[in-house]
PDB file of N, CA and C in Angstrom:
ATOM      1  N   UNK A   1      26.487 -48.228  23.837  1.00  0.00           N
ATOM      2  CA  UNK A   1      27.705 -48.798  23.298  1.00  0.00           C
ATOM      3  C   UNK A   1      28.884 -47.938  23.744  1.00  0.00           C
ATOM      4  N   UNK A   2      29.753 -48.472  24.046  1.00  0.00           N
ATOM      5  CA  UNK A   2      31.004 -48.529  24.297  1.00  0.00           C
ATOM      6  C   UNK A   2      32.183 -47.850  23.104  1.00  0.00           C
ATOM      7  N   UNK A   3      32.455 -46.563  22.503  1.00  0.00           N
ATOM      8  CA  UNK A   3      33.160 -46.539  20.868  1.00  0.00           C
ATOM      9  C   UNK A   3      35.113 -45.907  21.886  1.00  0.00           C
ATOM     10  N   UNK A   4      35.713 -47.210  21.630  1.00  0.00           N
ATOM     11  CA  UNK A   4      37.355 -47.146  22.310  1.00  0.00           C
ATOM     12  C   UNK A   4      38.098 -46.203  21.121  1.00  0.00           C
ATOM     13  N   UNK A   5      38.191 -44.721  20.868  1.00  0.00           N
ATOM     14  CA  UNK A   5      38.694 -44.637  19.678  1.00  0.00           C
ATOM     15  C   UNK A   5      40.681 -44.555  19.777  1.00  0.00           C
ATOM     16  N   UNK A   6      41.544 -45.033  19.123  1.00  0.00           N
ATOM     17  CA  UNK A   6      42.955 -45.403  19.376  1.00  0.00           C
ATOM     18  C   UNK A   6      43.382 -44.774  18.194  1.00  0.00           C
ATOM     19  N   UNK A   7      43.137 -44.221  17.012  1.00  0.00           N
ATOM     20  CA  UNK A   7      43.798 -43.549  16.012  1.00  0.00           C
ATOM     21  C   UNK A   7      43.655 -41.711  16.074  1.00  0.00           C
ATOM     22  N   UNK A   8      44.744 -41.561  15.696  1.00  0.00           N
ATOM     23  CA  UNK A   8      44.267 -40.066  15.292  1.00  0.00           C
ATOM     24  C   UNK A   8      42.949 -39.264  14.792  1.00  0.00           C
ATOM     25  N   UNK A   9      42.021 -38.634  15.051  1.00  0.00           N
ATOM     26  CA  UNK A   9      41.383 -38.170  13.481  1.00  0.00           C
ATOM     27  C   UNK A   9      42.042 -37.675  12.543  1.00  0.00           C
ATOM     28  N   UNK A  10      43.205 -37.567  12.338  1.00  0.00           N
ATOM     29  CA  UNK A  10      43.954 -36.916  11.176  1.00  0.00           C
ATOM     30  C   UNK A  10      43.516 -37.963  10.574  1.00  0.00           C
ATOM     31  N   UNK A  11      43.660 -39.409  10.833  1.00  0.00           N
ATOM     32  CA  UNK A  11      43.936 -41.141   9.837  1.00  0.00           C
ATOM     33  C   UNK A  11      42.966 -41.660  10.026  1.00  0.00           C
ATOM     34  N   UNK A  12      41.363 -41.042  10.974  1.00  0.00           N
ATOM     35  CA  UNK A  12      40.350 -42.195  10.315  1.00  0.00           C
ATOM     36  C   UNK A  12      39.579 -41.640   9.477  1.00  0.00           C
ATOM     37  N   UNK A  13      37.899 -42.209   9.081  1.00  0.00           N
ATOM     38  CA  UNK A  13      36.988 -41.493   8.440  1.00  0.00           C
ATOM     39  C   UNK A  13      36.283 -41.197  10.159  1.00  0.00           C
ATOM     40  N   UNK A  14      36.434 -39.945  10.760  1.00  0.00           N
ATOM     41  CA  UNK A  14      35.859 -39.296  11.504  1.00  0.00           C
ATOM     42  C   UNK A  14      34.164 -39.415  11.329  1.00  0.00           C
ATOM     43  N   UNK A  15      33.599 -38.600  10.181  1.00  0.00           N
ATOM     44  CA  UNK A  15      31.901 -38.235   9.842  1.00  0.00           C
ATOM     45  C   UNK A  15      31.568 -39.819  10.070  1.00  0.00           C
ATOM     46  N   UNK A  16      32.485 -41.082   9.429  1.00  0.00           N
ATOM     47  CA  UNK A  16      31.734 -42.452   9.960  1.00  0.00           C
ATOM     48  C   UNK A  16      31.658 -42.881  10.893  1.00  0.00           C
ATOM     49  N   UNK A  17      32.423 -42.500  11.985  1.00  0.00           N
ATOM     50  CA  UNK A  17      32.400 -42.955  13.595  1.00  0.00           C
ATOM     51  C   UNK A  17      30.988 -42.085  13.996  1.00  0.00           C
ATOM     52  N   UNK A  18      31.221 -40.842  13.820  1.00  0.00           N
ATOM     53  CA  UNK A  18      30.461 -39.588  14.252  1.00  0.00           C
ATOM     54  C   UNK A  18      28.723 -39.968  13.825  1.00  0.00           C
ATOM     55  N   UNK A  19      29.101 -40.948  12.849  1.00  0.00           N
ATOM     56  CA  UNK A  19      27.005 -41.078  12.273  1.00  0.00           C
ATOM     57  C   UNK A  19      26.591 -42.283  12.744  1.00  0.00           C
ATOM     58  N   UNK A  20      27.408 -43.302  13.712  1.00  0.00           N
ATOM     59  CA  UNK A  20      27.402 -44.077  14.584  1.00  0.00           C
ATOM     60  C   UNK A  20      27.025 -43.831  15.493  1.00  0.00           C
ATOM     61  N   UNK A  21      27.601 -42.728  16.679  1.00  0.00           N
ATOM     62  CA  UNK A  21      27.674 -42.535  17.880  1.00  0.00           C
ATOM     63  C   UNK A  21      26.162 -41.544  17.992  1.00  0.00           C
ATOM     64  N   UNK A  22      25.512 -42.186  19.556  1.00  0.00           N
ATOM     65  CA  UNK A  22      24.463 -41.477  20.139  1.00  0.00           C
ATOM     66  C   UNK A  22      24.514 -40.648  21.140  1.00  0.00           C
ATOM     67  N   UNK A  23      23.746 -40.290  21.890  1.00  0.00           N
ATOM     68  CA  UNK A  23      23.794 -39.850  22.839  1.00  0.00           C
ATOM     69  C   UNK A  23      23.377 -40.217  24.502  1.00  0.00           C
ATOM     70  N   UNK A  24      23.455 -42.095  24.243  1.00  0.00           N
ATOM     71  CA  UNK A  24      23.238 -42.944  24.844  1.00  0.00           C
ATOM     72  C   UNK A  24      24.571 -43.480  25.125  1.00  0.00           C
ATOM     73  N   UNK A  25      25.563 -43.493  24.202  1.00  0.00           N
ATOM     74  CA  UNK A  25      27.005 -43.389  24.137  1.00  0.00           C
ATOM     75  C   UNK A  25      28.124 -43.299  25.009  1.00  0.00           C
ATOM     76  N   UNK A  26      29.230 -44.260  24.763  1.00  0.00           N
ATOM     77  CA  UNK A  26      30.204 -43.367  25.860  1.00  0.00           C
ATOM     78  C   UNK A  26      31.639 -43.374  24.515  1.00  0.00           C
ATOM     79  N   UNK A  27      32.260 -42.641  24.328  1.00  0.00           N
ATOM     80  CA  UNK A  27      33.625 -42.853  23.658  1.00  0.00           C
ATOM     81  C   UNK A  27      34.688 -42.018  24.460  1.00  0.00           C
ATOM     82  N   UNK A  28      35.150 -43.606  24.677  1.00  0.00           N
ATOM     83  CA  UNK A  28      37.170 -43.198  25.535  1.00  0.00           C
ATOM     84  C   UNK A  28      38.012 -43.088  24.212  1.00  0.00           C
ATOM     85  N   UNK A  29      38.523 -42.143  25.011  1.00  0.00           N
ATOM     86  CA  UNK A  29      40.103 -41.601  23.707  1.00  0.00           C
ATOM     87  C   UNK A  29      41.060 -42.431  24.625  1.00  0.00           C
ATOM     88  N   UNK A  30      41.724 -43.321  23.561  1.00  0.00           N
ATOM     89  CA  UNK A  30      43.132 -43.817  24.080  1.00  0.00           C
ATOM     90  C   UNK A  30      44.284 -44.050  23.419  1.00  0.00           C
ATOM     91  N   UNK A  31      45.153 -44.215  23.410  1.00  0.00           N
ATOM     92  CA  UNK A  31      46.337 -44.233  22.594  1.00  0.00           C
ATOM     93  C   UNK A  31      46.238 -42.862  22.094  1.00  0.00           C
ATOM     94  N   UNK A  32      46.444 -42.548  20.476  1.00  0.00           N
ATOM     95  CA  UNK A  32      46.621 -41.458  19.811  1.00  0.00           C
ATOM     96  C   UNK A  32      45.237 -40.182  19.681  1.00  0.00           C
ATOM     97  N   UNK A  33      43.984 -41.592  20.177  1.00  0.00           N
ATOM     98  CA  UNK A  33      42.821 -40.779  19.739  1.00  0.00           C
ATOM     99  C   UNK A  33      42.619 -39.821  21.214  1.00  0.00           C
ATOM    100  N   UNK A  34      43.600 -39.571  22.132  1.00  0.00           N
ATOM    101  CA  UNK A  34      43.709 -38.414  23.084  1.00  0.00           C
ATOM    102  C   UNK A  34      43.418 -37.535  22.512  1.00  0.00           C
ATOM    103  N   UNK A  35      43.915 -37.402  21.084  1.00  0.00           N
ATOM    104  CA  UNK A  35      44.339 -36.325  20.358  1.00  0.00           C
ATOM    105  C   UNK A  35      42.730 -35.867  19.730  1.00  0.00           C
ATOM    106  N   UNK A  36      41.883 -36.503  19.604  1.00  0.00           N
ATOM    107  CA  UNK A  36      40.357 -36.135  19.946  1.00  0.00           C
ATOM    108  C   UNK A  36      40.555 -34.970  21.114  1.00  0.00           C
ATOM    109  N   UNK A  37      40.262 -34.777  21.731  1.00  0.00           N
ATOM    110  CA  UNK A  37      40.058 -34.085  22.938  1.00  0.00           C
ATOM    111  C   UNK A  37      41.336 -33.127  23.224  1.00  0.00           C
ATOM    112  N   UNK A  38      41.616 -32.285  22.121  1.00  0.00           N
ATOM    113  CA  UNK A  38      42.612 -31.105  22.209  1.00  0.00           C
ATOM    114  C   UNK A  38      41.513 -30.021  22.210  1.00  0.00           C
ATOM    115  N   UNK A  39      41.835 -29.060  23.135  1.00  0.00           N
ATOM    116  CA  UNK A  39      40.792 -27.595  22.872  1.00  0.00           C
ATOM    117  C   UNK A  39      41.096 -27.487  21.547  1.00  0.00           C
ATOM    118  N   UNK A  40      39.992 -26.638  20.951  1.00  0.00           N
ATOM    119  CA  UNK A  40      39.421 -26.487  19.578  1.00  0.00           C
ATOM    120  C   UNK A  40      39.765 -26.958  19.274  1.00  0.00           C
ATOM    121  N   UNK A  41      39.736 -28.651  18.970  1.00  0.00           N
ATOM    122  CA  UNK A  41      39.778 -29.105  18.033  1.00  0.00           C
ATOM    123  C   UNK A  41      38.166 -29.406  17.094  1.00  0.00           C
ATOM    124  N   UNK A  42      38.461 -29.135  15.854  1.00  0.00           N
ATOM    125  CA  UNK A  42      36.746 -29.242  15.488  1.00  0.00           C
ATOM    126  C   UNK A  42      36.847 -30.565  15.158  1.00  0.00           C
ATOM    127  N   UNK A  43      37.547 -31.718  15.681  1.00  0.00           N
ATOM    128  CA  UNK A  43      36.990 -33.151  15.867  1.00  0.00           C
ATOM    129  C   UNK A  43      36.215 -33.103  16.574  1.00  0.00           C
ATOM    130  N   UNK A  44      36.548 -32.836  17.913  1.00  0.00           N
ATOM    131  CA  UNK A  44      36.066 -32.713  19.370  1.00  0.00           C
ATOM    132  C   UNK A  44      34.273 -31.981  18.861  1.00  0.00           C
ATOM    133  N   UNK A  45      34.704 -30.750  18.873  1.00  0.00           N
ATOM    134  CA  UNK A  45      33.384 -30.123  18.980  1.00  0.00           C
ATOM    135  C   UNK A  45      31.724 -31.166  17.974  1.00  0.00           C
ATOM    136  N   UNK A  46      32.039 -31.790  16.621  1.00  0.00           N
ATOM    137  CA  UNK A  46      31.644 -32.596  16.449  1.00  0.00           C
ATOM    138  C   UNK A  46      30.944 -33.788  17.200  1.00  0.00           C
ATOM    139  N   UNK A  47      32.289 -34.503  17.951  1.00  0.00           N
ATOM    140  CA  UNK A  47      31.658 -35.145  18.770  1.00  0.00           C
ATOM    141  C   UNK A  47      30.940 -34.401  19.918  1.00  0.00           C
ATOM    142  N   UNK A  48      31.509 -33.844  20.455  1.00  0.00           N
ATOM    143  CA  UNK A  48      30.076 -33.589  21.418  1.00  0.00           C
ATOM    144  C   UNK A  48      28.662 -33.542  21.337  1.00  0.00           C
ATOM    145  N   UNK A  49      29.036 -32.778  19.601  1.00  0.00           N
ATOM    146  CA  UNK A  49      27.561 -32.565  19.004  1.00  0.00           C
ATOM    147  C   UNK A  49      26.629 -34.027  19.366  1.00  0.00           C
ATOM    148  N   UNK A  50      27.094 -34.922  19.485  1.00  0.00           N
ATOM    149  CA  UNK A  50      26.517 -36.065  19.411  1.00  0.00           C
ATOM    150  C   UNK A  50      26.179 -37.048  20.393  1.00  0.00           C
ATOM    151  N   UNK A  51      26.218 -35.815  21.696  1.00  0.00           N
ATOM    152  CA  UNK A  51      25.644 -36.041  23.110  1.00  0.00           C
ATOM    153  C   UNK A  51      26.394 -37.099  23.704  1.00  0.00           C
ATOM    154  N   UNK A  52      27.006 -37.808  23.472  1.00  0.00           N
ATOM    155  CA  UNK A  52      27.518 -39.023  23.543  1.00  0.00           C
ATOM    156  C   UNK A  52      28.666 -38.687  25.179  1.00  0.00           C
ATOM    157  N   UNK A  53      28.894 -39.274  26.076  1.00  0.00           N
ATOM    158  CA  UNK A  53      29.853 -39.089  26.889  1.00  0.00           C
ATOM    159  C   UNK A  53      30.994 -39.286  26.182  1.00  0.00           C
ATOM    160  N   UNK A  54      32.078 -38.221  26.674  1.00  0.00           N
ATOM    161  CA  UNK A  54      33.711 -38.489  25.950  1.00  0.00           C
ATOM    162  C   UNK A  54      34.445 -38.483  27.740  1.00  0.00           C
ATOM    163  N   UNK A  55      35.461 -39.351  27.121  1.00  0.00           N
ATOM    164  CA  UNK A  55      36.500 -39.526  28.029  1.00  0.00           C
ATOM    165  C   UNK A  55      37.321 -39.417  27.370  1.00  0.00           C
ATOM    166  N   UNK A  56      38.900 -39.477  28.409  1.00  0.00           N
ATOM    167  CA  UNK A  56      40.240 -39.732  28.252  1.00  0.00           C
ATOM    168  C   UNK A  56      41.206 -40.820  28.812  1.00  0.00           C
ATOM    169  N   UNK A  57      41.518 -41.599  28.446  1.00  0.00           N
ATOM    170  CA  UNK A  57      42.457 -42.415  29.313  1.00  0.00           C
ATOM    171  C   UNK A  57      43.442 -41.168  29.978  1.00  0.00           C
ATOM    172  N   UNK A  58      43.969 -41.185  31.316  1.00  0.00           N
ATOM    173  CA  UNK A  58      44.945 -40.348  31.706  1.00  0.00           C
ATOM    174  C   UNK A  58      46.398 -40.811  31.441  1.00  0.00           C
ATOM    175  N   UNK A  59      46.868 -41.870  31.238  1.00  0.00           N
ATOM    176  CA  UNK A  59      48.143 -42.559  31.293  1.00  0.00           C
ATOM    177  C   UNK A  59      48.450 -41.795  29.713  1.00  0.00           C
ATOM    178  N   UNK A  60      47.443 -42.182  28.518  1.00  0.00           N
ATOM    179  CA  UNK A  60      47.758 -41.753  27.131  1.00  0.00           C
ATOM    180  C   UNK A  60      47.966 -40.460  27.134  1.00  0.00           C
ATOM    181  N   UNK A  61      47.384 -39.643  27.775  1.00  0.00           N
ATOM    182  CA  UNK A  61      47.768 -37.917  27.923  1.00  0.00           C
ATOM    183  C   UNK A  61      48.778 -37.314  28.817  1.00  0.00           C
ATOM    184  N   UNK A  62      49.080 -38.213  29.659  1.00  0.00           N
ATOM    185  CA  UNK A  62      50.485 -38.501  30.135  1.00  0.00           C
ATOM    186  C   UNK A  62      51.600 -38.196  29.544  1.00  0.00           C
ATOM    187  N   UNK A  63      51.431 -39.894  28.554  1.00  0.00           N
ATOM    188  CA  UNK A  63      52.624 -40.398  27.481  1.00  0.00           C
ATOM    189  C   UNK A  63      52.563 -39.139  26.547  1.00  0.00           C
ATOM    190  N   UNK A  64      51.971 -38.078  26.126  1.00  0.00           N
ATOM    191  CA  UNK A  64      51.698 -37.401  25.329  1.00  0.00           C
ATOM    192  C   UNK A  64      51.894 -35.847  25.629  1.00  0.00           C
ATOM    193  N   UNK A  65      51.944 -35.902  26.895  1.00  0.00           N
ATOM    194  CA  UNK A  65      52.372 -34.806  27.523  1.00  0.00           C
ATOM    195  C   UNK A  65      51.009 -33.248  26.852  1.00  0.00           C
ATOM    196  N   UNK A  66      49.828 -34.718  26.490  1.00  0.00           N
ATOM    197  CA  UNK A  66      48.768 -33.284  26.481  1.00  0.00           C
ATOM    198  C   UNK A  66      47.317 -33.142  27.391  1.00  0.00           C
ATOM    199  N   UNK A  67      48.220 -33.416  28.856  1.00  0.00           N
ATOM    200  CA  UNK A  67      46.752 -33.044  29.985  1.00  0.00           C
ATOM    201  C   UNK A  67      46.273 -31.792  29.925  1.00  0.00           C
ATOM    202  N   UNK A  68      47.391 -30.598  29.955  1.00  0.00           N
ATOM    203  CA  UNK A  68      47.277 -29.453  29.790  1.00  0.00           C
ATOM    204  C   UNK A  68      46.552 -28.870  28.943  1.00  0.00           C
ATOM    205  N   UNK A  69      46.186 -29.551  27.579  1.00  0.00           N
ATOM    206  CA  UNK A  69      46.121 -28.999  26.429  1.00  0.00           C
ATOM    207  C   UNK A  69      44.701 -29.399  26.262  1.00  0.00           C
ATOM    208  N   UNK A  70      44.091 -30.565  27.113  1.00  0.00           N
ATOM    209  CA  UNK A  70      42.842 -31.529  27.001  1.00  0.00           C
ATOM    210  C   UNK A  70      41.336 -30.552  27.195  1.00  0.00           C
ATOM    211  N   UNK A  71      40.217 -30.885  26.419  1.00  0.00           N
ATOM    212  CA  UNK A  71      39.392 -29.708  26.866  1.00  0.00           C
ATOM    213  C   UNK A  71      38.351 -30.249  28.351  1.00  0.00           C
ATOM    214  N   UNK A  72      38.270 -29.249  28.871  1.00  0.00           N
ATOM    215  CA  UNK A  72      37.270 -29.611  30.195  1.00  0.00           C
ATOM    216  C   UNK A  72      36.042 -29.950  29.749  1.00  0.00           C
ATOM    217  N   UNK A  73      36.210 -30.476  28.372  1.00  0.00           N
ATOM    218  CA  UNK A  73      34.206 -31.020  27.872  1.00  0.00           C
ATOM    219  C   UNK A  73      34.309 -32.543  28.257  1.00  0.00           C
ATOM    220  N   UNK A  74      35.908 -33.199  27.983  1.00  0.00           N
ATOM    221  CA  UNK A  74      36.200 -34.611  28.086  1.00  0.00           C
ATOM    222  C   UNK A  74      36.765 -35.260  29.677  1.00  0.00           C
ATOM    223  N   UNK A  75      36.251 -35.702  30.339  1.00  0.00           N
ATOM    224  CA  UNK A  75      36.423 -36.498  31.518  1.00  0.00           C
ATOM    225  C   UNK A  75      37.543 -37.243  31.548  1.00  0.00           C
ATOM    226  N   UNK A  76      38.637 -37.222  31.599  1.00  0.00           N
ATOM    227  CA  UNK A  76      40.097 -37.382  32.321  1.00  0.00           C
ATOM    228  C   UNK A  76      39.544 -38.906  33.259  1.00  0.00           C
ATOM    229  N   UNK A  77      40.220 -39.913  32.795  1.00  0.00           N
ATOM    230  CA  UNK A  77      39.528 -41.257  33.285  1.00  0.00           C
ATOM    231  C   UNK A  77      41.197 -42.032  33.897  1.00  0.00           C
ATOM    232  N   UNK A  78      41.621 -42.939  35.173  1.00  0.00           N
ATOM    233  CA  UNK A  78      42.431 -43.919  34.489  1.00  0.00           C
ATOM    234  C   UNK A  78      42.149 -45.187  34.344  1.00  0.00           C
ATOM    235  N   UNK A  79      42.963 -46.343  34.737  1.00  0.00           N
ATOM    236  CA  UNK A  79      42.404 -47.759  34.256  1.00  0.00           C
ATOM    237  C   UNK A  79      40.762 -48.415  34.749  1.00  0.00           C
ATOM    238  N   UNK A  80      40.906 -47.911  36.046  1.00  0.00           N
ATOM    239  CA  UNK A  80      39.968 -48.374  36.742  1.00  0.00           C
ATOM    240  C   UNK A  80      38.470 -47.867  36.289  1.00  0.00           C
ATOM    241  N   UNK A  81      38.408 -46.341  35.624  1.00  0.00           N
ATOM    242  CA  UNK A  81      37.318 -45.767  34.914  1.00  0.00           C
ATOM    243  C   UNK A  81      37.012 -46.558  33.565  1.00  0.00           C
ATOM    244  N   UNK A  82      38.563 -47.177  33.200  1.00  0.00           N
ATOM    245  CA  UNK A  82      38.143 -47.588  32.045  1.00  0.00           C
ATOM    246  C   UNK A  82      37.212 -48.749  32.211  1.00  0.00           C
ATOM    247  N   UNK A  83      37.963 -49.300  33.019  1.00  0.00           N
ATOM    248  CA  UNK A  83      36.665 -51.064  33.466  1.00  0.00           C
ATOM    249  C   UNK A  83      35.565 -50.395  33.788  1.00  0.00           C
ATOM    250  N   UNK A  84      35.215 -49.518  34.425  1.00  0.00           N
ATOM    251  CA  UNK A  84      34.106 -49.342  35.103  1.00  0.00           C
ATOM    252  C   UNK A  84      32.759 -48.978  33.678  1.00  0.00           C
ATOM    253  N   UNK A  85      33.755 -48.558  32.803  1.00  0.00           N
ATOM    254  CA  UNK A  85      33.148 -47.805  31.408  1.00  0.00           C
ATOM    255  C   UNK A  85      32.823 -49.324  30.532  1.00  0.00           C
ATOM    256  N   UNK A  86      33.491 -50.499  30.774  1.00  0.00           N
ATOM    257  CA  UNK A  86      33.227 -51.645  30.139  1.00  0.00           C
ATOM    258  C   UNK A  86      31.904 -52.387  30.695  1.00  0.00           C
ATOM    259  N   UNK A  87      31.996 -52.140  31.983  1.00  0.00           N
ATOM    260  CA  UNK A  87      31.328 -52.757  33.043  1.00  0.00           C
ATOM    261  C   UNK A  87      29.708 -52.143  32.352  1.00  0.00           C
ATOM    262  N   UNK A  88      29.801 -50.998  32.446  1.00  0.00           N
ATOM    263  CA  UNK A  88      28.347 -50.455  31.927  1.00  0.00           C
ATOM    264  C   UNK A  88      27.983 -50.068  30.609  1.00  0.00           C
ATOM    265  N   UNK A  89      28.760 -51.082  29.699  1.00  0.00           N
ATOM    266  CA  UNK A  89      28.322 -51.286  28.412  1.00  0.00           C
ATOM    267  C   UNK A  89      28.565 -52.327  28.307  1.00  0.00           C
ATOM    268  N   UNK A  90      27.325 -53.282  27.149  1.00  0.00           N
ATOM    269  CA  UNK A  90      27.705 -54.814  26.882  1.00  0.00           C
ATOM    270  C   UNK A  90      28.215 -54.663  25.808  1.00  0.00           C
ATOM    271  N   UNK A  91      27.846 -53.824  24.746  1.00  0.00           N
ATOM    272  CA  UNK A  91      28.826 -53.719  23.374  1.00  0.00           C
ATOM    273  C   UNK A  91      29.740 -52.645  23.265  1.00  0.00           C
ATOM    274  N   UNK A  92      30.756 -53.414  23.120  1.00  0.00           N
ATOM    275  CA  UNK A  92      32.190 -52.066  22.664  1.00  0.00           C
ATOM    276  C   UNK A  92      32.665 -51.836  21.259  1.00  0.00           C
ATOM    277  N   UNK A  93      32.649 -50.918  20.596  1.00  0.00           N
ATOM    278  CA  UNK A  93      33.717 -51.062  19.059  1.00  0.00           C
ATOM    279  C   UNK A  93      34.710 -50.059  19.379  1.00  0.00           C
ATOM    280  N   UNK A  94      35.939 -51.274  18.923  1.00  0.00           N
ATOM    281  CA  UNK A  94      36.768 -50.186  18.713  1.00  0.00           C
ATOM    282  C   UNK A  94      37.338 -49.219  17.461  1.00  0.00           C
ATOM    283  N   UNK A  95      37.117 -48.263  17.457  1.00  0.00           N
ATOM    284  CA  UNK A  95      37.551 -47.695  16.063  1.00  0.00           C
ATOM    285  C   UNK A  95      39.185 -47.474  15.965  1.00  0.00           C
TER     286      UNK A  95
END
């Protein structure tokens, strides 16, 4: 599965996405949920825990001015990664 996350973790229930996700998994950060994938963030480290592939949209870390800040655990993706990430999942949720 496919998990698109677009909110902050400051504003979702994080532990409920997190007892979802496998390690069969892929979850793209886009819009605000870039903000997943800040060094130390202990969102981030969480998810990893959970084997799951993480990405980044690049355009949202752009707009956000936090490429710099992004950790080298999360794969830096742009549009075309994103299809390619749809392409090889049949189910997507977005959180």
């Amino acid at each position: 599965m496919l998990y698109t996350v677009r909110r902050s973790p400051y504003h979702d229930d994080v532990n409920a996405m997190l007892a979802l996700v496998s390690e069969t998994d892929d979850v793209l950060l886009i819009q605000n949920g870039v903000l997943f994938g800040i060094n130390d963030n202990r969102y981030l480290a969480k998810l990893m825990r959970t084997g799951a592939g993480i990405y980044a949209l690049q355009e949202d870390l752009d707009a956000r001015g936090l490429i710099e800040q992004i950790s080298d655990r999360v794969k830096v993706i742009d549009y075309d990664g994103f299809v390619s990430l749809t392409v090889k999942h049949q189910q997507n949720f977005a959180w």
